[in-house]
Protein backbone atom coordinates (compact mmCIF):
# COMPACT_ATOMS: atom_id res chain seq x y z
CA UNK A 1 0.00 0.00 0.00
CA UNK A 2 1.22 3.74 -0.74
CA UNK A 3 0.47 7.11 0.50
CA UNK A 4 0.14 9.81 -1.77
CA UNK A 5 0.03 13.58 -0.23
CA UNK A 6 -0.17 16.92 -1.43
CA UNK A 7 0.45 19.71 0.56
CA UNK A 8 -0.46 23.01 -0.01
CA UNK A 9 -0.28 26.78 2.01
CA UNK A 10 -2.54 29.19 2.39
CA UNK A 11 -1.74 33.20 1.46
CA UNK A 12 -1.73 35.32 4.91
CA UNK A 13 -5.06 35.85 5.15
CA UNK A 14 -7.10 33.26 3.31
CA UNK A 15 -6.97 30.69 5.85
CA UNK A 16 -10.17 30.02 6.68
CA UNK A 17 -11.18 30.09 2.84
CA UNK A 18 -8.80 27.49 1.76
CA UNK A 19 -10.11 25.20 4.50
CA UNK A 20 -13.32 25.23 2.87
CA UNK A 21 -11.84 24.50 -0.16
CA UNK A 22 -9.27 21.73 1.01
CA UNK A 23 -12.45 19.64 2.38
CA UNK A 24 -14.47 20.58 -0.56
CA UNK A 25 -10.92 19.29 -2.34
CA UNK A 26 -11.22 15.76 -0.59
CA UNK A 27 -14.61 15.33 -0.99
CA UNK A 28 -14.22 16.25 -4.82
CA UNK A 29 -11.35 13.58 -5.20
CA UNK A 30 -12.90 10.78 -3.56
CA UNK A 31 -15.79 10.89 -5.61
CA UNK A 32 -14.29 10.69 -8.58
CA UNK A 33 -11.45 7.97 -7.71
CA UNK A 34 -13.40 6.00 -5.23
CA UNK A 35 -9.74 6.08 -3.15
CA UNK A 36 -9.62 6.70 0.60
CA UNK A 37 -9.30 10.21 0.70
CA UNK A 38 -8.32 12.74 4.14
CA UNK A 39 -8.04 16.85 4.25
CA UNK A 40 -5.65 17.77 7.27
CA UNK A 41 -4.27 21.16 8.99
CA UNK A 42 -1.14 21.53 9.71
CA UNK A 43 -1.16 22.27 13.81
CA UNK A 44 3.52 22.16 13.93
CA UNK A 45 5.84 21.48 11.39
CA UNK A 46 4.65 23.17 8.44
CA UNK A 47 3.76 26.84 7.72
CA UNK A 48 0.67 28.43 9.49
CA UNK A 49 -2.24 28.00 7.04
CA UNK A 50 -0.75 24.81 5.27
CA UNK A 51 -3.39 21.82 4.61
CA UNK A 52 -2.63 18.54 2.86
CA UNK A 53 -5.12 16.10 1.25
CA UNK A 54 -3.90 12.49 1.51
CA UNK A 55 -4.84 9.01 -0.59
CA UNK A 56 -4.13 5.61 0.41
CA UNK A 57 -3.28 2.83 -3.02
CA UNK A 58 -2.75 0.00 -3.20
CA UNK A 59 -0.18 0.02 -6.50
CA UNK A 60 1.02 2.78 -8.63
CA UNK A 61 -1.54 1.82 -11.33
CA UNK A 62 -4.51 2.57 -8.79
CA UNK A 63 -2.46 5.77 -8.24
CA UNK A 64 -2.35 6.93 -11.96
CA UNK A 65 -5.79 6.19 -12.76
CA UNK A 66 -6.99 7.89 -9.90
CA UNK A 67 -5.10 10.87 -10.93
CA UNK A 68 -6.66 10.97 -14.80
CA UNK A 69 -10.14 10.42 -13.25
CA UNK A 70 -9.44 13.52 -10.96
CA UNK A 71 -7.78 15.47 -14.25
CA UNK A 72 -11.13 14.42 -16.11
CA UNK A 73 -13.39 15.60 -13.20
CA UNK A 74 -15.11 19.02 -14.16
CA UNK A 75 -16.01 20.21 -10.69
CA UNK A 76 -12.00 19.79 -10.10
CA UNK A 77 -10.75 21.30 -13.20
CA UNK A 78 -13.48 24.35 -11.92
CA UNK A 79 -12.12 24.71 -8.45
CA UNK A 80 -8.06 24.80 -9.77
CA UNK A 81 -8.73 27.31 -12.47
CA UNK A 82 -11.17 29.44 -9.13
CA UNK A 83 -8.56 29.02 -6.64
CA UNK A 84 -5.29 31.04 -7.26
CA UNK A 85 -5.87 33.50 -4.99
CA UNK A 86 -5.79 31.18 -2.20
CA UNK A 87 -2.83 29.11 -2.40
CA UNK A 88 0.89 30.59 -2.49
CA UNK A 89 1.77 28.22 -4.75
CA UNK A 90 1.31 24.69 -6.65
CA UNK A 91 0.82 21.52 -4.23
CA UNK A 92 3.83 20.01 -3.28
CA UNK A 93 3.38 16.03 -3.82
CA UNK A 94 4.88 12.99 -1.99
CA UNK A 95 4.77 9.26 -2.08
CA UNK A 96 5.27 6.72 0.73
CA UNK A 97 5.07 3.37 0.90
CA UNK A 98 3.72 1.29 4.00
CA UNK A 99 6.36 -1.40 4.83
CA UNK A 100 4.20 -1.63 8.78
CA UNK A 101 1.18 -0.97 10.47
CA UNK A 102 -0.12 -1.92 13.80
CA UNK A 103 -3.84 -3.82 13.66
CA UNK A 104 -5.67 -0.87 12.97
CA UNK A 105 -3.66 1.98 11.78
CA UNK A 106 -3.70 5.59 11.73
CA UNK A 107 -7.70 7.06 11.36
CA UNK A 108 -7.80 9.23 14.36
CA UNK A 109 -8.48 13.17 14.94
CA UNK A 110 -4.69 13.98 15.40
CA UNK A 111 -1.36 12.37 13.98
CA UNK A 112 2.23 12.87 14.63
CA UNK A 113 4.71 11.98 11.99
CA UNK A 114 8.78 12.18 12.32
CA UNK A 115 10.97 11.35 9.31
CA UNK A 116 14.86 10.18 9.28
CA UNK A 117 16.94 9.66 6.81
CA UNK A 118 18.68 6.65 6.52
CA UNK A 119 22.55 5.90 6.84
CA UNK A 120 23.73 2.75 6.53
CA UNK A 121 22.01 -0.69 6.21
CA UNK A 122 18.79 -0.19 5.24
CA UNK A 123 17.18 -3.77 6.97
CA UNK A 124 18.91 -2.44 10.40
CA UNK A 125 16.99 0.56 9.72
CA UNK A 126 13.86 -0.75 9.14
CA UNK A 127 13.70 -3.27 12.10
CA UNK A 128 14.73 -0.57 14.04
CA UNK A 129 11.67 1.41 12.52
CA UNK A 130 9.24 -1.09 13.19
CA UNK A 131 10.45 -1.97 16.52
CA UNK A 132 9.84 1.53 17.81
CA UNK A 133 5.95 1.17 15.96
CA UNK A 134 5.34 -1.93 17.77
CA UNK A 135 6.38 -0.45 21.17
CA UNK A 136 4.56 2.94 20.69
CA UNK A 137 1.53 1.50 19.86
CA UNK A 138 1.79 -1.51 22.42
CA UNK A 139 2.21 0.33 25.57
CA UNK A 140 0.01 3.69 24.33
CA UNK A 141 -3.30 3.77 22.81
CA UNK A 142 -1.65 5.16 19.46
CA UNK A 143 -2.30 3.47 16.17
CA UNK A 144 0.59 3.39 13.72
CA UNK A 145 2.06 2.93 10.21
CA UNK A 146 5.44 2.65 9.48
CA UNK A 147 6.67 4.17 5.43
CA UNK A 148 9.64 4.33 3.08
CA UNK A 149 10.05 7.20 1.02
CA UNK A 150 9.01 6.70 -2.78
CA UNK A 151 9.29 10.66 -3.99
CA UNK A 152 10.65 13.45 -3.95
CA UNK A 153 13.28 11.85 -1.50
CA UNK A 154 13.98 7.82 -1.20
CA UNK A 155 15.60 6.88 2.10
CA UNK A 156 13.67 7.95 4.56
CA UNK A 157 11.34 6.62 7.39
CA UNK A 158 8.77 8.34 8.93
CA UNK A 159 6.89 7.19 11.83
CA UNK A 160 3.03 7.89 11.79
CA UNK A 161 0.62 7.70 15.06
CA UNK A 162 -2.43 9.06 15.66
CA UNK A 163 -4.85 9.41 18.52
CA UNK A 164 -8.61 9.93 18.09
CA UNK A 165 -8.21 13.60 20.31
CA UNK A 166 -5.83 16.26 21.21
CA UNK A 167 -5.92 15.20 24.90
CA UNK A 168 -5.34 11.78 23.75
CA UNK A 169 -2.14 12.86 21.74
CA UNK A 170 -1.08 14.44 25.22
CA UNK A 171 -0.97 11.75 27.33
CA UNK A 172 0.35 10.04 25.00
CA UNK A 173 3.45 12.28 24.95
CA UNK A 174 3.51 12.60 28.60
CA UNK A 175 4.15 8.39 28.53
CA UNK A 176 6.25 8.17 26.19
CA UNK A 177 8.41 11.27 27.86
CA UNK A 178 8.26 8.90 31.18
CA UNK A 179 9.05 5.62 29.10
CA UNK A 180 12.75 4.45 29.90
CA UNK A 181 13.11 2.33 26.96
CA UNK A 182 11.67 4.79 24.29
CA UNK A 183 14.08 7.13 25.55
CA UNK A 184 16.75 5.07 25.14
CA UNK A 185 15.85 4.00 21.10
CA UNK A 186 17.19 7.22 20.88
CA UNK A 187 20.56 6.45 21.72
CA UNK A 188 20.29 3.52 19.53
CA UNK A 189 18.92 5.29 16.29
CA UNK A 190 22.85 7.74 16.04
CA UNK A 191 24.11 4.73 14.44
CA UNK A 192 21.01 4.11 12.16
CA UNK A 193 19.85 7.63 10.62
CA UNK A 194 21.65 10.87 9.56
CA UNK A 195 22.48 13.06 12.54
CA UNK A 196 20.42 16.05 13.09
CA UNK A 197 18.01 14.92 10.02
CA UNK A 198 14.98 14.03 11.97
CA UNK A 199 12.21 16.35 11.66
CA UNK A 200 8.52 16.11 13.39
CA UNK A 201 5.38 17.64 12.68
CA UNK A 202 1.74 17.46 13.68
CA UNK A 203 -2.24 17.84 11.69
CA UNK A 204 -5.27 17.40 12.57
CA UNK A 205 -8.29 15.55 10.64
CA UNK A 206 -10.37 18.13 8.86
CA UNK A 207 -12.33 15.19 7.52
């Protein structure tokens, strides 16, 4: 299974506009694909006012034909050529693929999502990766997925939980802050990713 995201920012200003239009956007795309489809808000991470729409494949052919179904839509093509005065630029698109997931996976109100780049042995990597999923999501209530980079970038991991509420997300943290042997993965992952390269960011589920 893949991920495919686009991620877009609001001018200063046109916030609340564009969030219309970035649910609008999701509803508009699922329609016509018949793909999973999810609008988000950026809450750290990104710039203020940046959304993202996300679609779960299950192969690169589901991806493309979604994408000339979407081209083909006319309610689409009528919302890009209406929108320019809310975006600062084009999308910016990425593609992930899921290499773990714990039973149910991320479908909550609020996710969390840090990406490394990988040094080294790629397999060492990538148990590491999935040994840190299995022990978030077995001693929290978090649900995770686990993906390698596709595009722009390859080589990179990026660890995604999500809780069903802000609060939940919080005492979350607070556990894992308090958890003696996720602290010390930390120590472990020097040897594993490049240093300083890990970066963290949170959204929220518009719908």
């Amino acid at each position: 299974m893949f991920i495919y995201s686009a991620v877009v920012t609001a001018k200063p200003g046109q916030q609340q506009p564009a969030m219309a239009q970035i649910m609008q956007n999701r509803e508009i795309v699922e329609g016509a694909t018949g793909l999973p489809t999810t609008a988000w808000s950026a809450v750290t991470g990104q710039p203020l006012g940046t959304f993202a729409i996300s679609v779960r494949v299950d192969t690169m052919a589901d991806l493309i034909e979604g994408q000339a179904k979407v081209a083909a839509n006319a309610e689409y093509a009528e919302q890009a050529r209406t929108s320019g005065d809310l975006w600062m630029g084009p999308g910016v698109t990425a593609l992930q693929r899921v290499i773990g997931a714990s039973s149910d996976g991320p479908a909550g109100g609020v996710i969390s999502m840090t990406t490394a780049t990988i040094q080294g042995s790629y397999s060492d990597a990538i148990s590491f990766g999935t040994e840190v999923m299995d022990h978030i999501c077995s001693t929290t209530s978090s649900q995770g997925l686990l993906t390698l980079s596709e595009a722009p970038l390859i080589g990179q991991l990026t660890w995604i939980f999500s809780n069903e509420s802000a609060e939940a997300a919080s005492e979350v943290d607070g556990q894992l802050q308090a958890d003696a042997t996720y602290l010390a993965m930390y120590d472990r992952a020097t040897d594993l990713f490049v240093p300083g390269a890990a970066t963290r960011s949170t959204a929220v589920r518009l719908a």
